[in-house]
Protein backbone atom coordinates (compact mmCIF):
# COMPACT_ATOMS: atom_id res chain seq x y z
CA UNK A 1 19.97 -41.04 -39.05
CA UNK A 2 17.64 -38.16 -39.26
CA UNK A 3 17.90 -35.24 -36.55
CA UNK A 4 16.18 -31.82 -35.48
CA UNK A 5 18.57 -29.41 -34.65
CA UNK A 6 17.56 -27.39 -31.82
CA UNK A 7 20.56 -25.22 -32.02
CA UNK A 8 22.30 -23.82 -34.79
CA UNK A 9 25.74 -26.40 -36.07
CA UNK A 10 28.27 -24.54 -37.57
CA UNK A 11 28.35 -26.59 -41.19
CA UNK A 12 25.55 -28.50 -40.66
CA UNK A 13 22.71 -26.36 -40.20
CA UNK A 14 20.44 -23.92 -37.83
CA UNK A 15 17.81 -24.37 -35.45
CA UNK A 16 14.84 -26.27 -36.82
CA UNK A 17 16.79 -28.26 -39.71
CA UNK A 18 15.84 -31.64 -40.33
CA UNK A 19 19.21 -33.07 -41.23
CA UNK A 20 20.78 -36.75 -41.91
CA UNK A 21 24.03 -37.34 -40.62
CA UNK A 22 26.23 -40.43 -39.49
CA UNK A 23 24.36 -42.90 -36.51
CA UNK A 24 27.37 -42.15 -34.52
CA UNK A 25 28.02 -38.40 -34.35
CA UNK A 26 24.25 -38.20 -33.42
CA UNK A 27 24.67 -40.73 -30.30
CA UNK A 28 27.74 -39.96 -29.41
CA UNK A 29 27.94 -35.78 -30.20
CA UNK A 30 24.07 -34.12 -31.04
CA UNK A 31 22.56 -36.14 -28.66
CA UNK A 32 24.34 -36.14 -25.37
CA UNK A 33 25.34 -32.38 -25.64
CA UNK A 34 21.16 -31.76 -26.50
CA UNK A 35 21.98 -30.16 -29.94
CA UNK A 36 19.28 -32.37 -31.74
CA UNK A 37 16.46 -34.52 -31.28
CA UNK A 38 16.01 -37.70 -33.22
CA UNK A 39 13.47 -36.64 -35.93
CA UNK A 40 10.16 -38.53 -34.51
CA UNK A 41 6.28 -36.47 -34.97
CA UNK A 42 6.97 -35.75 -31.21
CA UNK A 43 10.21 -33.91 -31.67
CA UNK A 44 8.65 -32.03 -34.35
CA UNK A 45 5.73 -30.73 -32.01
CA UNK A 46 8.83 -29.99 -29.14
CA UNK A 47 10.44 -27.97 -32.12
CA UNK A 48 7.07 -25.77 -32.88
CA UNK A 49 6.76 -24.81 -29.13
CA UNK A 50 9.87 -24.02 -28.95
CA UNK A 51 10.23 -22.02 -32.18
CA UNK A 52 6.82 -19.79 -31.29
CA UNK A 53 8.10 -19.31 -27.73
CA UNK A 54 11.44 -17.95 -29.34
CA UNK A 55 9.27 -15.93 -31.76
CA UNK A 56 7.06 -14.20 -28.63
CA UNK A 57 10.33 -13.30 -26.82
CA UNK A 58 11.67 -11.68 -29.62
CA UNK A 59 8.18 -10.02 -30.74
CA UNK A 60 8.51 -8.68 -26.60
CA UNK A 61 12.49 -7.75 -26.67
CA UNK A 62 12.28 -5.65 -29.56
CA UNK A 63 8.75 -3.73 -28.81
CA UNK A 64 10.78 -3.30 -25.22
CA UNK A 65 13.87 -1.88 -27.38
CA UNK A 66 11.48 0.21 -29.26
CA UNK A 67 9.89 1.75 -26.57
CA UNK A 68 13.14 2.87 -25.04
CA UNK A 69 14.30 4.01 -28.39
CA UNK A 70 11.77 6.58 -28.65
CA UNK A 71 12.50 7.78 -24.95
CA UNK A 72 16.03 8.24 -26.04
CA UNK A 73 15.14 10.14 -29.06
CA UNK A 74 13.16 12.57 -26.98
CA UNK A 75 15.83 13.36 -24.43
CA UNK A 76 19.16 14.68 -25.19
CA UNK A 77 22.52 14.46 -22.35
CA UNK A 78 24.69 17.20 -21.24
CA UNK A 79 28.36 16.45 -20.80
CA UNK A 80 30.49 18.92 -19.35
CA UNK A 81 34.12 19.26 -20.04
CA UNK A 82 37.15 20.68 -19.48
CA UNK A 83 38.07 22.83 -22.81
CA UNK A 84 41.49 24.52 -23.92
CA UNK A 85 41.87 26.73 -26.76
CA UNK A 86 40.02 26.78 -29.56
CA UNK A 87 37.40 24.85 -28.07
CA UNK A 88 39.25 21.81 -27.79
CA UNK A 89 38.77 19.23 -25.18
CA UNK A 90 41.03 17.47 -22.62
CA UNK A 91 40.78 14.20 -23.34
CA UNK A 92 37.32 12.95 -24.95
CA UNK A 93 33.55 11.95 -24.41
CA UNK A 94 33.66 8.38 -24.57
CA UNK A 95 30.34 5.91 -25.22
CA UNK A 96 30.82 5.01 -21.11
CA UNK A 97 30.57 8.95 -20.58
CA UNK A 98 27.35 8.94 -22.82
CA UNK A 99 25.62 6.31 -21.14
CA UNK A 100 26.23 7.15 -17.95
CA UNK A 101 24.46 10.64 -18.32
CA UNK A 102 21.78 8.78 -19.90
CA UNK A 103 21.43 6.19 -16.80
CA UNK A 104 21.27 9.36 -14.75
CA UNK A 105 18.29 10.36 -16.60
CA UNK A 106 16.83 6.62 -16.36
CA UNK A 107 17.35 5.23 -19.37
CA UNK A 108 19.54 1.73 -18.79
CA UNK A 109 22.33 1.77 -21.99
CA UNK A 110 24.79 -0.35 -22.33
CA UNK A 111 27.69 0.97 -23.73
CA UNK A 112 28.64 -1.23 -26.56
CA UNK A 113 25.18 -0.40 -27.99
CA UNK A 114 26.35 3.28 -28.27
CA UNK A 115 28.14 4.02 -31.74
CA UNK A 116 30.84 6.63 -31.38
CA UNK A 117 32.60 6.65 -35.20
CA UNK A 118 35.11 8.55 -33.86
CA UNK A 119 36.06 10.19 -30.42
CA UNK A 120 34.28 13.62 -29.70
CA UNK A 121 37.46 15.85 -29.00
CA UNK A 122 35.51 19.51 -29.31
CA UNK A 123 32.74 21.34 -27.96
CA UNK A 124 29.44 21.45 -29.21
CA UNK A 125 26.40 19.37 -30.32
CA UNK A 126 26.33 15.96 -31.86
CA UNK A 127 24.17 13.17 -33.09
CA UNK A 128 25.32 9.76 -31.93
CA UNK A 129 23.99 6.44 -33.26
CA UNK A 130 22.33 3.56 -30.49
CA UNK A 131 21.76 0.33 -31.91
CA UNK A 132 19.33 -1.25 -29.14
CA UNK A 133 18.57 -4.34 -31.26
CA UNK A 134 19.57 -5.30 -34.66
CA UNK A 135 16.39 -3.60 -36.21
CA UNK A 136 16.00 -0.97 -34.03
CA UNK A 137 18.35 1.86 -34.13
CA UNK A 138 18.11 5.90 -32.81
CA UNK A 139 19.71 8.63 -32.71
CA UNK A 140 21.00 10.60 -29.14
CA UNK A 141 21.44 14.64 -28.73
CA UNK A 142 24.60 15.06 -26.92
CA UNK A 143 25.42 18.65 -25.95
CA UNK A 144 29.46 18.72 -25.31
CA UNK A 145 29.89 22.18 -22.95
CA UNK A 146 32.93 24.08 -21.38
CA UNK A 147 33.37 23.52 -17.54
């Protein structure tokens, strides 16, 4: 039997895949669970719809993650910190740190976007990656200070 996927299968295919598999695992498993759609003209109309409406959302999400990307890059956060000798910090500035300064300045990051490659243990300024989407990536000015 023929299907549409409308979802990606793991090891049988991704969304929009005309595939043939067994009459049974599309009744009893595609089917049901609304993985696929037998593969009639009116299925493949559903699948265009569905596959530009999935294509504007995207187009939107990452002109949205853009936008904020370029409000990040023209900001930069000040974290203040205890310090010891040698400019040395107690403790660190974590990602959770980062992004809360950031939220203070009204710009909404989630903190698994923000790429620390390794904890910021000493005073003074540093770079540090934000990956907003997968194509869209910036860079934020973090100023580390003594208390």
């Amino acid at each position: 039997m023929k299907v549409i996927l409308l979802r990606d299968v793991s090891s049988l295919g991704v969304l929009g895949d005309e595939v043939e598999v067994k009459d049974g695992y599309a009744r009893n498993y595609l089917l049901p669970k609304e993985l696929a759609l037998m593969s009639t003209k009116g299925a493949l109309c559903i699948l265009e719809q569905k596959k530009r409406g999935k294509e504007r959302r995207e187009k939107q999400v990452r002109q949205e993650c853009e936008q904020l990307a370029e409000k990040i890059a023209a900001t930069s956060c000040t974290i203040s910190m205890e310090a010891g000798e040698e400019d040395k910090l107690f403790g660190s500035v974590t990602s959770e740190m980062i992004a809360g300064h950031l939220g203070a300045e009204g710009i909404d990051v989630d903190k698994k976007k923000i790429i620390l490659e390794e904890p910021i243990r000493s005073l003074g300024v540093y770079n540090v990656e934000i990956r907003l989407h997968p194509e869209v990536k910036t860079q934020a000015r973090v100023w580390v200070v003594k208390k």
